[in-house]
N, C-alpha and C. Protein backbone atom coordinates (compact mmCIF):
# COMPACT_ATOMS: atom_id res chain seq x y z
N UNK A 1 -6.20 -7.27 12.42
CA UNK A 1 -5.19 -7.68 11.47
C UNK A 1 -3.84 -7.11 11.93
N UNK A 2 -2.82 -8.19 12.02
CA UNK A 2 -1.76 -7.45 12.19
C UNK A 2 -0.55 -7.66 11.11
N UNK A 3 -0.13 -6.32 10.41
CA UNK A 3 0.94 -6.55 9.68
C UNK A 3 2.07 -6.53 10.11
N UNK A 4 2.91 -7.22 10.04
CA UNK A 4 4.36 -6.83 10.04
C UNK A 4 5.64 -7.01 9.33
N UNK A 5 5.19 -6.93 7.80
CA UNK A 5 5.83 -6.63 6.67
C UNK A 5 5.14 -6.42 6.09
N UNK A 6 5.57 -5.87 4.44
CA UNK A 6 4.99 -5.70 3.37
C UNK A 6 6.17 -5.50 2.25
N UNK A 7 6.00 -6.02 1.12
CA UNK A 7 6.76 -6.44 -0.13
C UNK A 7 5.38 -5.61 -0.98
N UNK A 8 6.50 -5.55 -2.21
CA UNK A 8 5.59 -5.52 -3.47
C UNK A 8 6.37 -5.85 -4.91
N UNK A 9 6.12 -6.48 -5.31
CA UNK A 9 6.41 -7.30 -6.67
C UNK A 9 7.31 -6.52 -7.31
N UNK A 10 8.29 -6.49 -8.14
CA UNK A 10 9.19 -5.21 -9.12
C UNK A 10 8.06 -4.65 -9.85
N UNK A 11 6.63 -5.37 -10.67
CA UNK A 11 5.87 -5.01 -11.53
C UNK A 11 5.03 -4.15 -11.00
N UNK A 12 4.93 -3.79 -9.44
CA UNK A 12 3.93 -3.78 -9.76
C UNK A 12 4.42 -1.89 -8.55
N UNK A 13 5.74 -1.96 -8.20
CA UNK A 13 6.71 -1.27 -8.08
C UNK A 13 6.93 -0.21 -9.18
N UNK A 14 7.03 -0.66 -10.14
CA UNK A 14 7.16 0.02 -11.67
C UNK A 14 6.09 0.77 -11.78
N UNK A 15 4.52 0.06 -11.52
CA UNK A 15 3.40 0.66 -11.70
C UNK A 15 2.99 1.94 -10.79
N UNK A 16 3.13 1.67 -9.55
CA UNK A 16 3.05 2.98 -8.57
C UNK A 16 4.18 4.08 -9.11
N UNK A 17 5.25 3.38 -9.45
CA UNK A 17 6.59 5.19 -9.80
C UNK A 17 5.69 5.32 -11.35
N UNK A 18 5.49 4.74 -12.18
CA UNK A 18 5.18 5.16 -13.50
C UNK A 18 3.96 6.03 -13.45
N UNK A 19 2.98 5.27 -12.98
CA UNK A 19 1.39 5.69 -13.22
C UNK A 19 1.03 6.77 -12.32
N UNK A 20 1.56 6.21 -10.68
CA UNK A 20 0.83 7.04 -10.05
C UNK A 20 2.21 8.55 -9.51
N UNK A 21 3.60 8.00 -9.95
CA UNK A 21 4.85 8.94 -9.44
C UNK A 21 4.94 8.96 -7.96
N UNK A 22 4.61 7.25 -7.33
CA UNK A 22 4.90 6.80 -6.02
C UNK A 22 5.87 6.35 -5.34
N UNK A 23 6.96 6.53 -5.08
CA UNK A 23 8.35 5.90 -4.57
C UNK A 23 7.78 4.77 -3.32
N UNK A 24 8.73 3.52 -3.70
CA UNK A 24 8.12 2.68 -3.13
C UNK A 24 8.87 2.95 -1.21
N UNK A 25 9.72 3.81 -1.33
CA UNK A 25 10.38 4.29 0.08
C UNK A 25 8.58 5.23 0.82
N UNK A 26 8.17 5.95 -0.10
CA UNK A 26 7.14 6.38 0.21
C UNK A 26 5.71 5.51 1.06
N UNK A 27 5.69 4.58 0.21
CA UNK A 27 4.96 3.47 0.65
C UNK A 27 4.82 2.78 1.91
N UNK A 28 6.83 2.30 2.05
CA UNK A 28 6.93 2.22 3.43
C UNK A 28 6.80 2.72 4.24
N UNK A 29 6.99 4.83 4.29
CA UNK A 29 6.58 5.45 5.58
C UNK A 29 5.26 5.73 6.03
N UNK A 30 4.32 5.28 4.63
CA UNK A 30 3.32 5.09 4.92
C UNK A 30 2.87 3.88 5.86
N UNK A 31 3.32 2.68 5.52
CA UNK A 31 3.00 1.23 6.27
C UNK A 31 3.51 1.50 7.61
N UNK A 32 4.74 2.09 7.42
CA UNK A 32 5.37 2.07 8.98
C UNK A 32 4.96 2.72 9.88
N UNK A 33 4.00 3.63 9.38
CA UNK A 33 3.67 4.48 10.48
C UNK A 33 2.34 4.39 11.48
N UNK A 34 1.85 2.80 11.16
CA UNK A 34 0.88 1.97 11.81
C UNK A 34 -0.30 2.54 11.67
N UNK A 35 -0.78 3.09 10.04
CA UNK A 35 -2.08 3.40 10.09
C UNK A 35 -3.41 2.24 10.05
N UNK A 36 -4.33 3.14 10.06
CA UNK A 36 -6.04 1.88 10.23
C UNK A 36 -5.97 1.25 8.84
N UNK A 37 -6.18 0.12 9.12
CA UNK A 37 -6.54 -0.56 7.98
C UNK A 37 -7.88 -0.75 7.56
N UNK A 38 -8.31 -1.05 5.76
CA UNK A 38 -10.10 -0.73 6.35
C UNK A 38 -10.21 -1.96 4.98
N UNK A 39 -11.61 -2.81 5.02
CA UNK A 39 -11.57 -3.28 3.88
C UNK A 39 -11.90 -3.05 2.89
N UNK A 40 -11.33 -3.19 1.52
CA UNK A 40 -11.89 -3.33 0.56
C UNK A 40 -12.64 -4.44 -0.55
N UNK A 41 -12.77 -4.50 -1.29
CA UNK A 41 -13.62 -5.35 -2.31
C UNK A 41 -12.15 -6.73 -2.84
N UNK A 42 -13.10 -7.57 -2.82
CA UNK A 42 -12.65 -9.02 -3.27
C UNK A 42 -12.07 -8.51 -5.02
N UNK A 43 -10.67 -8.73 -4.83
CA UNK A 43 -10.54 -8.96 -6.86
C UNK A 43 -10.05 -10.08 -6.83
N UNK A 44 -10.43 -11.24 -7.79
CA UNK A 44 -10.30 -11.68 -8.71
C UNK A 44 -10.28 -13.18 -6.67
N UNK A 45 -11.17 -13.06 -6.32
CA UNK A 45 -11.05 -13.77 -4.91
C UNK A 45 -10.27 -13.62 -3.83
N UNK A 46 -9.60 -12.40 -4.18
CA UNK A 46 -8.39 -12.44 -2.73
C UNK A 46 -9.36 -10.92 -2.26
N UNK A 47 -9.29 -10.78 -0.81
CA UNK A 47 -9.67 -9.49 -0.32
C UNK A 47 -8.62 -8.92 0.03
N UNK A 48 -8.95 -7.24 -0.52
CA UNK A 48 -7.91 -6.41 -0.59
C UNK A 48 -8.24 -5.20 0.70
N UNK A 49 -7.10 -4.40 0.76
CA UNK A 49 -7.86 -3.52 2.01
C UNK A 49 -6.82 -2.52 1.86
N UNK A 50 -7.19 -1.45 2.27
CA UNK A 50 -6.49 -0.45 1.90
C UNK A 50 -5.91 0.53 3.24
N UNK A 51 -5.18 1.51 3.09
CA UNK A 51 -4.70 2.39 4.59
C UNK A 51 -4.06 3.65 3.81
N UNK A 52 -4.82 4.85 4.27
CA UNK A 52 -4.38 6.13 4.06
C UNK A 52 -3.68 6.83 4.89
N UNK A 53 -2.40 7.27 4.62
CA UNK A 53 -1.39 7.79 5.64
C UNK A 53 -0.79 9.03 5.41
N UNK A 54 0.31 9.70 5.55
CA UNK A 54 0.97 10.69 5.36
C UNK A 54 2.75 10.34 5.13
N UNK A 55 2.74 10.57 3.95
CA UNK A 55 4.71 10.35 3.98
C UNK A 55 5.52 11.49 4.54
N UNK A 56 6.82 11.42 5.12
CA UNK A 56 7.36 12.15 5.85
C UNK A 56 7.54 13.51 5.32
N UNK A 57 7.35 13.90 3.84
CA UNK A 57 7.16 14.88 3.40
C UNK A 57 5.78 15.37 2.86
N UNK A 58 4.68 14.90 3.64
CA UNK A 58 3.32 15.24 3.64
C UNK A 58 2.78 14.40 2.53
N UNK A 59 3.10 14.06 1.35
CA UNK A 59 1.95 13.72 0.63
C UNK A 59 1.13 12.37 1.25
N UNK A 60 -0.12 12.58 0.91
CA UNK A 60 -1.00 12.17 1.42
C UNK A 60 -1.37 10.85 0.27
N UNK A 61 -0.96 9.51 0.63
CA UNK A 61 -0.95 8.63 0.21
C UNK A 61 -2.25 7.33 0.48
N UNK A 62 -2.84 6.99 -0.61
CA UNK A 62 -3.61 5.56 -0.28
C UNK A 62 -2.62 3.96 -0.69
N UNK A 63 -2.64 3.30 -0.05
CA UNK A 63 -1.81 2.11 -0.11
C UNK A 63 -3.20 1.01 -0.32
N UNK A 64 -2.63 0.29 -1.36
CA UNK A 64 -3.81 -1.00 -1.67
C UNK A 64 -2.98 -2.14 -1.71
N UNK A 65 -3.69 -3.69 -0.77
CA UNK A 65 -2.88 -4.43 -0.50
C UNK A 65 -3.70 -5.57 -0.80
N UNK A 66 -3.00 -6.26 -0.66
CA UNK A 66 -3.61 -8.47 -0.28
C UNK A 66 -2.84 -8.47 0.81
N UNK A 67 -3.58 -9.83 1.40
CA UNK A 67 -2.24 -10.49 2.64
C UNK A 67 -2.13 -11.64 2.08
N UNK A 68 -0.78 -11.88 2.70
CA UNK A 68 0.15 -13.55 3.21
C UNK A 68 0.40 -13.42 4.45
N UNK A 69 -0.37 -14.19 5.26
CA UNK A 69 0.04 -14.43 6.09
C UNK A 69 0.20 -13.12 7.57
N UNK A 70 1.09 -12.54 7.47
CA UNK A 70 1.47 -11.41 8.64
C UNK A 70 2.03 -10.24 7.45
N UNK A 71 2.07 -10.25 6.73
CA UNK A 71 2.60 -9.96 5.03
C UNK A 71 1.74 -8.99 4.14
N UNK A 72 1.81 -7.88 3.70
CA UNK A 72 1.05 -6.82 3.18
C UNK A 72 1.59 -6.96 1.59
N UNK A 73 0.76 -7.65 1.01
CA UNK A 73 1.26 -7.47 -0.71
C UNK A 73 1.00 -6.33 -1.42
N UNK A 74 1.64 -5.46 -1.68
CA UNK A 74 0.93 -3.72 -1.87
C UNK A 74 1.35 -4.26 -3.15
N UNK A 75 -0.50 -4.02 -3.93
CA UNK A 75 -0.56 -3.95 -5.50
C UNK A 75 -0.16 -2.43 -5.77
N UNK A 76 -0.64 -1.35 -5.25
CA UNK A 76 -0.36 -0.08 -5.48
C UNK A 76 -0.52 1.11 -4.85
N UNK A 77 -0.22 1.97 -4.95
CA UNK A 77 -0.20 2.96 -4.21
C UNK A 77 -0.65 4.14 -5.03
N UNK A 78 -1.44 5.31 -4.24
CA UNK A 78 -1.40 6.62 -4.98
C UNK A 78 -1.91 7.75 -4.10
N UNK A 79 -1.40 8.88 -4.87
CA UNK A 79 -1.61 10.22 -4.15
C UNK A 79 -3.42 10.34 -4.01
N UNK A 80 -3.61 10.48 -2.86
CA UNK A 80 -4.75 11.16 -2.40
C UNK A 80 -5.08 12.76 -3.34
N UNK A 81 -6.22 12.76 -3.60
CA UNK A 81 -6.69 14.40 -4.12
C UNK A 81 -7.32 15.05 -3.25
């Protein structure tokens, strides 16, 4: 799989800073920093897949996505425990 973007909705933007206290700048140094991608489980028919990385100030982040295309739809993000 190769990504080479990723977007995420304002809603769903809102949901990672609210729920999980994820900056979506965070997100990106996660994507950008070309980690493994691995799959996850079918919701609602789209397969989702996920990539655990490190943001430039260490926290240790999971990123959950769909694709379009070459396109990473990140439903959400959250801190690793």
């Amino acid at each position: 799989m190769n990504i080479r973007r990723w977007t995420a909705s304002a809603r769903a933007r809102e949901h990672m800073l609210e729920k999980h206290n994820v900056e979506w700048q965070e997100v990106e140094e996660v994507m950008a920093s070309t980690p493994r991608i691995r799959r996850g489980r079918k919701v609602r028919g789209q397969q989702r897949y996920y990539v655990h990385g490190r943001t430039h100030a260490g926290r240790l982040l999971t990123v959950v996505f769909g694709t379009r295309g070459d396109t990473a739809m990140v439903v959400t993000a959250y801190q690793r425990k």
